[in-house]
N, C-alpha and C. Protein backbone atom coordinates (compact mmCIF):
# COMPACT_ATOMS: atom_id res chain seq x y z
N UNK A 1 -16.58 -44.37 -119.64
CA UNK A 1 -16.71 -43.86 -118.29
C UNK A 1 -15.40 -44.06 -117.52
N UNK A 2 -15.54 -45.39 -117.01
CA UNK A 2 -13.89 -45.66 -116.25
C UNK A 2 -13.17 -46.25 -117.12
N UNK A 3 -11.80 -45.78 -117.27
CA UNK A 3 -10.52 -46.13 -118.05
C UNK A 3 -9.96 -47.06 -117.23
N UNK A 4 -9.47 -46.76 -115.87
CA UNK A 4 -8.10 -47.95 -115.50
C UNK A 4 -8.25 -47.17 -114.00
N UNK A 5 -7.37 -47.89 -113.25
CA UNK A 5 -6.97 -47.36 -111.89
C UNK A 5 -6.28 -46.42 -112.01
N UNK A 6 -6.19 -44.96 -111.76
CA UNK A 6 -4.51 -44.52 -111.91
C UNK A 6 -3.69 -44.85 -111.11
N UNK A 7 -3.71 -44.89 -109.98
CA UNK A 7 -2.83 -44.88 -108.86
C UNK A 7 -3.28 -45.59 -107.32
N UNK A 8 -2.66 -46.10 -106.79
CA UNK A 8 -2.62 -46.14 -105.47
C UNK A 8 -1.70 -45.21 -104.50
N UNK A 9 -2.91 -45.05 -103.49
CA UNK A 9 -2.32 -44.41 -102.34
C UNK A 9 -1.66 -44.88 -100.99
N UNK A 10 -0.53 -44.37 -100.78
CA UNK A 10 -0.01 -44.99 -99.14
C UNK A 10 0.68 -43.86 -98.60
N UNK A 11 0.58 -43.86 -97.41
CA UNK A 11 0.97 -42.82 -96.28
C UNK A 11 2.07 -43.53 -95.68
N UNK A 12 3.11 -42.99 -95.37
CA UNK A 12 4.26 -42.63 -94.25
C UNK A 12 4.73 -42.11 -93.81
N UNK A 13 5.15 -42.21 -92.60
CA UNK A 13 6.03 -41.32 -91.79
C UNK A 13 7.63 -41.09 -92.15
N UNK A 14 7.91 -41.52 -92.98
CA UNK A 14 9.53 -41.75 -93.08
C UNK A 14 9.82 -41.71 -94.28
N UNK A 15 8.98 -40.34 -95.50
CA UNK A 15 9.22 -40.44 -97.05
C UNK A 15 10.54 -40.87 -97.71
N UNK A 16 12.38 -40.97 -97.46
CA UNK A 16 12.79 -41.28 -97.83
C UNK A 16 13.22 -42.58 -97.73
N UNK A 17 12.97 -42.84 -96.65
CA UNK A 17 13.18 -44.82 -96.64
C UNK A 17 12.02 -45.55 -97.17
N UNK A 18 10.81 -44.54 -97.40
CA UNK A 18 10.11 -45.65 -98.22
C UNK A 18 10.36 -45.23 -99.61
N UNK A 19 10.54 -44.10 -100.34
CA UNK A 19 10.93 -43.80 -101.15
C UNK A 19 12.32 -44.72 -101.86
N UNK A 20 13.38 -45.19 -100.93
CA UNK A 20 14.14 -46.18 -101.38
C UNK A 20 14.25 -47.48 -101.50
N UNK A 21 12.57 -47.65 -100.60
CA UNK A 21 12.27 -49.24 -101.16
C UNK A 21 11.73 -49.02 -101.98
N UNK A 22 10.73 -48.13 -102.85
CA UNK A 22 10.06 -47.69 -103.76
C UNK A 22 10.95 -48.03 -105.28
N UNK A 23 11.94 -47.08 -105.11
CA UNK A 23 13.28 -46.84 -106.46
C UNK A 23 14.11 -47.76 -106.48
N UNK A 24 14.43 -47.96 -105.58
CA UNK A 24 15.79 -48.60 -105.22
C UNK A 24 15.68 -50.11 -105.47
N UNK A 25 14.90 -50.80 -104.75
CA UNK A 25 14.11 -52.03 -104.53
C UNK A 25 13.29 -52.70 -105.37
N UNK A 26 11.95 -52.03 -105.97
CA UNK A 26 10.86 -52.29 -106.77
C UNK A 26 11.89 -52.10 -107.85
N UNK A 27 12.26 -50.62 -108.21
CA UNK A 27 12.22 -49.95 -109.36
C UNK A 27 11.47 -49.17 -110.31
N UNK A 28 10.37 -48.28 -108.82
CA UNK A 28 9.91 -47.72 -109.03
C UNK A 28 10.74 -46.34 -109.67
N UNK A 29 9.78 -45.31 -110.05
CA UNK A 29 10.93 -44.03 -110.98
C UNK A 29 10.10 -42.79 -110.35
N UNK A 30 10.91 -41.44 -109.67
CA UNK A 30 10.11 -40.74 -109.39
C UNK A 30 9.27 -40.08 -110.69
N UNK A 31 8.02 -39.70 -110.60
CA UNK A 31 7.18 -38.92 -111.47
C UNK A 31 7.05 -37.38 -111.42
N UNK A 32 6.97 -37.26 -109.57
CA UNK A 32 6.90 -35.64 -109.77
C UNK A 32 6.95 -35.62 -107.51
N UNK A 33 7.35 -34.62 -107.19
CA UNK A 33 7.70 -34.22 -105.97
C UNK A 33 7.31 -33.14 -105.58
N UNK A 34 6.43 -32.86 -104.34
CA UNK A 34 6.10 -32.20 -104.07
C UNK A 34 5.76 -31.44 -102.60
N UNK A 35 6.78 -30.67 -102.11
CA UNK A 35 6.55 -30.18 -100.69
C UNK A 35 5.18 -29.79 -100.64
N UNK A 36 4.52 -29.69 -99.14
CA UNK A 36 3.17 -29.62 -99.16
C UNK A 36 3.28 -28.72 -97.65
N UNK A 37 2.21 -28.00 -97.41
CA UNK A 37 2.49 -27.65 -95.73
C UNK A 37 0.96 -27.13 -95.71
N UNK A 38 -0.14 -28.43 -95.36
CA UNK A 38 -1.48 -28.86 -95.32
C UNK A 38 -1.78 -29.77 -94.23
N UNK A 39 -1.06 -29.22 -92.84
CA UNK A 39 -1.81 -29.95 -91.57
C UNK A 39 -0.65 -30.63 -91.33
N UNK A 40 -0.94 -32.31 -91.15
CA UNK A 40 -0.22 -32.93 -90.91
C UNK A 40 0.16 -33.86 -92.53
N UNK A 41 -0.01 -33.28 -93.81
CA UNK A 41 0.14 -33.39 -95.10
C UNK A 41 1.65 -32.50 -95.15
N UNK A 42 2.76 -33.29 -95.47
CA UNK A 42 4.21 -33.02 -95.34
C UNK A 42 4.15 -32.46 -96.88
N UNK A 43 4.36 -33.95 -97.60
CA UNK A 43 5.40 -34.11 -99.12
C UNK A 43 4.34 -34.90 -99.32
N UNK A 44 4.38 -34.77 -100.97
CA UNK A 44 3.49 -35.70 -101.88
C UNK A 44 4.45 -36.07 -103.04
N UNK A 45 4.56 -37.96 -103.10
CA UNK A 45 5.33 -38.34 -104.24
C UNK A 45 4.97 -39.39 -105.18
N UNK A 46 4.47 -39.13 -106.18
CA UNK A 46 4.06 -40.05 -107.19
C UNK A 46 5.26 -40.67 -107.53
N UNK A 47 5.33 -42.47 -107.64
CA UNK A 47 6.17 -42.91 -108.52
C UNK A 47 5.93 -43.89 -109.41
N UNK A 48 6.89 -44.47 -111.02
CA UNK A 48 5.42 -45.18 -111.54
C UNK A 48 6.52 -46.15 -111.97
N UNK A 49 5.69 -47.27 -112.05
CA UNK A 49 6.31 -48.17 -112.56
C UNK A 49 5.67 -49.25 -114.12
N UNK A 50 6.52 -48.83 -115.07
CA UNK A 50 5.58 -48.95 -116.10
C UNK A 50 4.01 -48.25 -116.69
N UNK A 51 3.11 -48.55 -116.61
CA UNK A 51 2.00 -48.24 -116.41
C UNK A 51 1.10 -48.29 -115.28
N UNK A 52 2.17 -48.74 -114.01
CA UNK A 52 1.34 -48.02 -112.68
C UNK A 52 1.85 -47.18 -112.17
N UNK A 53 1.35 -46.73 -110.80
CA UNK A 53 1.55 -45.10 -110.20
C UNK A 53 1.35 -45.50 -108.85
N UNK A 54 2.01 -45.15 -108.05
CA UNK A 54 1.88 -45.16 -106.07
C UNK A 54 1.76 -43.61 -105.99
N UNK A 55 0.86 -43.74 -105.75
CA UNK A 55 1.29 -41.63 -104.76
C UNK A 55 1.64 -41.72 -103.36
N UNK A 56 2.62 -41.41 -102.65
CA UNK A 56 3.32 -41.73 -101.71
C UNK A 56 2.60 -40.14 -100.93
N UNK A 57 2.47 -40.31 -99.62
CA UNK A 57 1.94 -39.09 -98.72
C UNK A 57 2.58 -39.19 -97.38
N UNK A 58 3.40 -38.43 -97.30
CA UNK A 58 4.10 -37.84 -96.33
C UNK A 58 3.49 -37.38 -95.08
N UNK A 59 3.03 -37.96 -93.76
CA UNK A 59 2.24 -37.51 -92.78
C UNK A 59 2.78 -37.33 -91.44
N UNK A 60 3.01 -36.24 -91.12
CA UNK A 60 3.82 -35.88 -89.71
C UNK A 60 2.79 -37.02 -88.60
N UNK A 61 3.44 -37.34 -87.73
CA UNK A 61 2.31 -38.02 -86.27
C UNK A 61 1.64 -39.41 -86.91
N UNK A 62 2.05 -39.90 -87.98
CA UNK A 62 1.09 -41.07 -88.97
C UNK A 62 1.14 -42.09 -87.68
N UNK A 63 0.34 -42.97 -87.93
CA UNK A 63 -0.52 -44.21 -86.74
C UNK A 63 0.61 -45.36 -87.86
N UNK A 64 0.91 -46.51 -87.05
CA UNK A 64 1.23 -47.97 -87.89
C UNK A 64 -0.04 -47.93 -88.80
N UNK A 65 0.30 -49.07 -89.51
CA UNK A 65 -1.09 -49.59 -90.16
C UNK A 65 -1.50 -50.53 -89.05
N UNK A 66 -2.82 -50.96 -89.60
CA UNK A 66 -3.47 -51.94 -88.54
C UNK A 66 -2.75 -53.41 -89.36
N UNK A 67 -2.65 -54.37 -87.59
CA UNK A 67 -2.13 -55.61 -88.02
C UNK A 67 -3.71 -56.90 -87.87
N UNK A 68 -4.73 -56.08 -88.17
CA UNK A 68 -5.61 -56.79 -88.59
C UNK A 68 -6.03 -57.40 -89.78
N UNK A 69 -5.91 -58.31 -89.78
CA UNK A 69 -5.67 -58.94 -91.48
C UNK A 69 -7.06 -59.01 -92.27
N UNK A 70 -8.39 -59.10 -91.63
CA UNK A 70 -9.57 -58.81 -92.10
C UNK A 70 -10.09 -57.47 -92.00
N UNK A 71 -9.64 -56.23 -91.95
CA UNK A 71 -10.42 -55.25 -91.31
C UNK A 71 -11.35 -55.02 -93.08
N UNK A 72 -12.13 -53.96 -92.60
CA UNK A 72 -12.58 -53.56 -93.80
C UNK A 72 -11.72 -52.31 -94.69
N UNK A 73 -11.23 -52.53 -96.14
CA UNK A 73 -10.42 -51.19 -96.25
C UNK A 73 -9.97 -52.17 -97.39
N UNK A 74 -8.48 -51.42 -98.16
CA UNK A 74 -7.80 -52.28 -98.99
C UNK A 74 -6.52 -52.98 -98.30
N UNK A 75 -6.76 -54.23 -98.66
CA UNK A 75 -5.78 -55.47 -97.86
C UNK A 75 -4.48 -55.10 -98.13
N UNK A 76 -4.16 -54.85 -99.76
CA UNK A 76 -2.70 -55.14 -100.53
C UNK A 76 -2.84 -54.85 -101.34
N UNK A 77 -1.36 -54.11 -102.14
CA UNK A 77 -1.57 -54.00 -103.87
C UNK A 77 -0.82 -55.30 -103.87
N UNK A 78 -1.09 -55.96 -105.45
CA UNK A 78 -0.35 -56.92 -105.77
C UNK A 78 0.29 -56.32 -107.09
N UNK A 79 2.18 -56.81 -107.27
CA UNK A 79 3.05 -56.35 -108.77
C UNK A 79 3.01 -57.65 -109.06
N UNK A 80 2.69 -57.75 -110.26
CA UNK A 80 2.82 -58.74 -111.12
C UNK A 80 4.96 -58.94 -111.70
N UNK A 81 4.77 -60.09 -111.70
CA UNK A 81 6.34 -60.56 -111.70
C UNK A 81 6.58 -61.55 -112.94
N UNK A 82 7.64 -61.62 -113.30
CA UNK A 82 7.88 -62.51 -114.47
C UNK A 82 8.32 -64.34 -114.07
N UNK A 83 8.96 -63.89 -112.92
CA UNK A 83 9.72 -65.13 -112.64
C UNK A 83 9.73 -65.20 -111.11
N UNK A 84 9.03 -65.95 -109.96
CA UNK A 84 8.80 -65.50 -109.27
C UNK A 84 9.94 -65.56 -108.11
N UNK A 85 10.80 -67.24 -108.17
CA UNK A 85 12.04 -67.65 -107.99
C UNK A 85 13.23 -66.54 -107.74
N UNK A 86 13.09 -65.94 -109.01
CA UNK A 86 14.35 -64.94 -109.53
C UNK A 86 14.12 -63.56 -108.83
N UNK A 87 12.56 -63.31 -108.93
CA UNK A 87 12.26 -62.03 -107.93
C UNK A 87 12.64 -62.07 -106.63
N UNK A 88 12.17 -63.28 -106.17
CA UNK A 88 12.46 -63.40 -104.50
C UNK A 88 14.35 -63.10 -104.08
N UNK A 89 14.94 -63.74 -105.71
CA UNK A 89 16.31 -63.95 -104.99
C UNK A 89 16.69 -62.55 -105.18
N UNK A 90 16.32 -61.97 -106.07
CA UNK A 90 16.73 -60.48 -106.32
C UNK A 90 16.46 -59.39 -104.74
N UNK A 91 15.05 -59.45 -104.55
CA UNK A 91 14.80 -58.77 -103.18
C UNK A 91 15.56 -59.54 -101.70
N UNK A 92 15.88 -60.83 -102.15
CA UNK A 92 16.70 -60.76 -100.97
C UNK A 92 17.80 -60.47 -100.89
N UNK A 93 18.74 -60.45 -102.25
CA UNK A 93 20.03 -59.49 -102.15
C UNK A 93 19.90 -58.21 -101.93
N UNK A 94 18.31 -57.87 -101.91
CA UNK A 94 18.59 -56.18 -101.52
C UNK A 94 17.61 -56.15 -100.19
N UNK A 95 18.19 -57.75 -99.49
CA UNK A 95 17.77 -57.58 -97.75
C UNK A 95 16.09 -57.40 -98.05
N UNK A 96 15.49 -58.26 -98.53
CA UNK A 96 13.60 -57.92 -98.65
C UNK A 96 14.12 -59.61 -98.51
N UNK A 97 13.19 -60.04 -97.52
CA UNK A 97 12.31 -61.25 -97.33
C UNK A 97 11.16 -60.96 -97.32
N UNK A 98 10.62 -62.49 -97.57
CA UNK A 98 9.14 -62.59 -97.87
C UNK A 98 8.37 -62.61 -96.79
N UNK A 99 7.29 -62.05 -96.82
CA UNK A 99 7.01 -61.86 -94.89
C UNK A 99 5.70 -63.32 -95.51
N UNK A 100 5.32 -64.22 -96.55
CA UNK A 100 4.58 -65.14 -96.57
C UNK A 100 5.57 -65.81 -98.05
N UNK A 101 5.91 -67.29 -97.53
CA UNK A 101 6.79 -67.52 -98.64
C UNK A 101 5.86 -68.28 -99.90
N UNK A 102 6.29 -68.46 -101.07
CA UNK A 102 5.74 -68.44 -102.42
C UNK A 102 5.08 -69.96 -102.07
N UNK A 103 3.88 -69.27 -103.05
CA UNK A 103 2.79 -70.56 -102.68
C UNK A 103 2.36 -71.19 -104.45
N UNK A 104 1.86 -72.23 -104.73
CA UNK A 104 1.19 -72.43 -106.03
C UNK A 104 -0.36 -72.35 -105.98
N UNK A 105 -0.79 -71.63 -106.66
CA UNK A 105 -2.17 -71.14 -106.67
C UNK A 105 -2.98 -71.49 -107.91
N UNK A 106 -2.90 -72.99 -108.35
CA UNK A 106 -3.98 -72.51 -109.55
C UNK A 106 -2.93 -73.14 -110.40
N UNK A 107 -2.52 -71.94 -111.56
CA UNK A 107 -1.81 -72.23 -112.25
C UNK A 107 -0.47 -70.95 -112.11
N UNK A 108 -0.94 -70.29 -111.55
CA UNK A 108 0.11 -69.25 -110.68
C UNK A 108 0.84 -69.78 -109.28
N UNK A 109 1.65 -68.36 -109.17
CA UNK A 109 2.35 -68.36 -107.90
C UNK A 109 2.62 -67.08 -107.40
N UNK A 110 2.27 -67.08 -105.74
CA UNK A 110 2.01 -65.51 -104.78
C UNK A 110 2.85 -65.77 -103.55
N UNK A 111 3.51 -64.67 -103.73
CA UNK A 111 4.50 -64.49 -102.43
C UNK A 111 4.07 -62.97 -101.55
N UNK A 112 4.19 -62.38 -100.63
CA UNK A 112 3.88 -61.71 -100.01
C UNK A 112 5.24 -61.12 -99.22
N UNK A 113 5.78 -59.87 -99.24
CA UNK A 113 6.59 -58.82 -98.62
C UNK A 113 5.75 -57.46 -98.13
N UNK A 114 6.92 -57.26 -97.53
CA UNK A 114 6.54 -56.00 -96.70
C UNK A 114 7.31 -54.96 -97.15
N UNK A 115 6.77 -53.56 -97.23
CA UNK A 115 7.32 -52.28 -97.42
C UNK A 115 7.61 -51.73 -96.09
N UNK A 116 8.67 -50.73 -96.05
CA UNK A 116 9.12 -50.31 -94.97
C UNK A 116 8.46 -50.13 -93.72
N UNK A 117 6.95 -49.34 -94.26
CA UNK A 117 5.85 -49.50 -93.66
C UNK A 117 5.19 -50.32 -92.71
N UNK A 118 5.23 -51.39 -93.07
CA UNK A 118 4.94 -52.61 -92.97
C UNK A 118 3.32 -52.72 -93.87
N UNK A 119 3.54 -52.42 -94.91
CA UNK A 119 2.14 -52.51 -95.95
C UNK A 119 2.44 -53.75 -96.64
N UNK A 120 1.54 -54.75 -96.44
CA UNK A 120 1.78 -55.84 -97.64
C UNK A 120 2.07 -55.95 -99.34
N UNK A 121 2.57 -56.13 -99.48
CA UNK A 121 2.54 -56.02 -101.04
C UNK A 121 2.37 -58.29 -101.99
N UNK A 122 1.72 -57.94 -102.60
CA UNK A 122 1.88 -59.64 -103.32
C UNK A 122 2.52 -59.44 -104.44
N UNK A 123 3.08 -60.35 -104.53
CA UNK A 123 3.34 -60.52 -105.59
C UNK A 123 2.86 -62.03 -106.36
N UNK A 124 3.22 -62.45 -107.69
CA UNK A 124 1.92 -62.65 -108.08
C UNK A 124 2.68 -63.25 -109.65
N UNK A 125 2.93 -64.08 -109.99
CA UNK A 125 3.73 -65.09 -111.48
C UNK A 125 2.50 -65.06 -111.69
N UNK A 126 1.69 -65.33 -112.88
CA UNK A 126 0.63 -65.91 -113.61
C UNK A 126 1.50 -66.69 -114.44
């Protein structure tokens, strides 16, 4: 029945600056691009990283996100990381601080940044 997630979705107002925290930053890779002219539906951009996928949506007039940290909805994606130390120092040479700094969880470790957006993202050592 269900295989896997394919993708997550996020909306912005500003497709190429999030697009270059996307590539540039993550190391995400574009997949496929697509002008759109469907309302306030701009551009549509899948990008994947490894075996995941963001579909990026381009929205003329887009609202912030909400800075409610409980609302009902999805909180955060979390990328799984190898080294969590080495990640942090990497995104901060490319100007990304941690908007929650690295915690020990268990037998893991979760740090928390922000996309241009201001969408949370975790990250996440096992």
């Amino acid at each position: 029945m269900i295989k896997r997630i394919d993708h997550v979705e996020i909306t912005t107002g500003d497709m190429e600056k999030t697009l270059r925290f996307y590539t540039e930053v993550l190391g995400f890779k574009v997949k496929e691009r697509m002008k759109m002219n469907m309302g306030q539906l701009q551009e549509i951009v899948f990008v994947t990283l490894n075996d995941s996928m963001i579909e990026i949506l381009a929205a003329k007039d887009s609202l912030p996100p909400s800075t409610a940290p409980w609302q009902v909805g999805y909180r955060m994606m979390a990328l799984e990381v190898d080294d969590m130390d080495k990640t942090l120092a990497e995104l901060k040479a490319k100007g990304v601080e941690p908007s929650r700094p690295p915690m020990a969880i268990g037998k893991s470790k979760r740090a928390e940044i922000k996309d241009p957006n201001g969408l949370s993202i975790e990250l996440r050592q096992w």
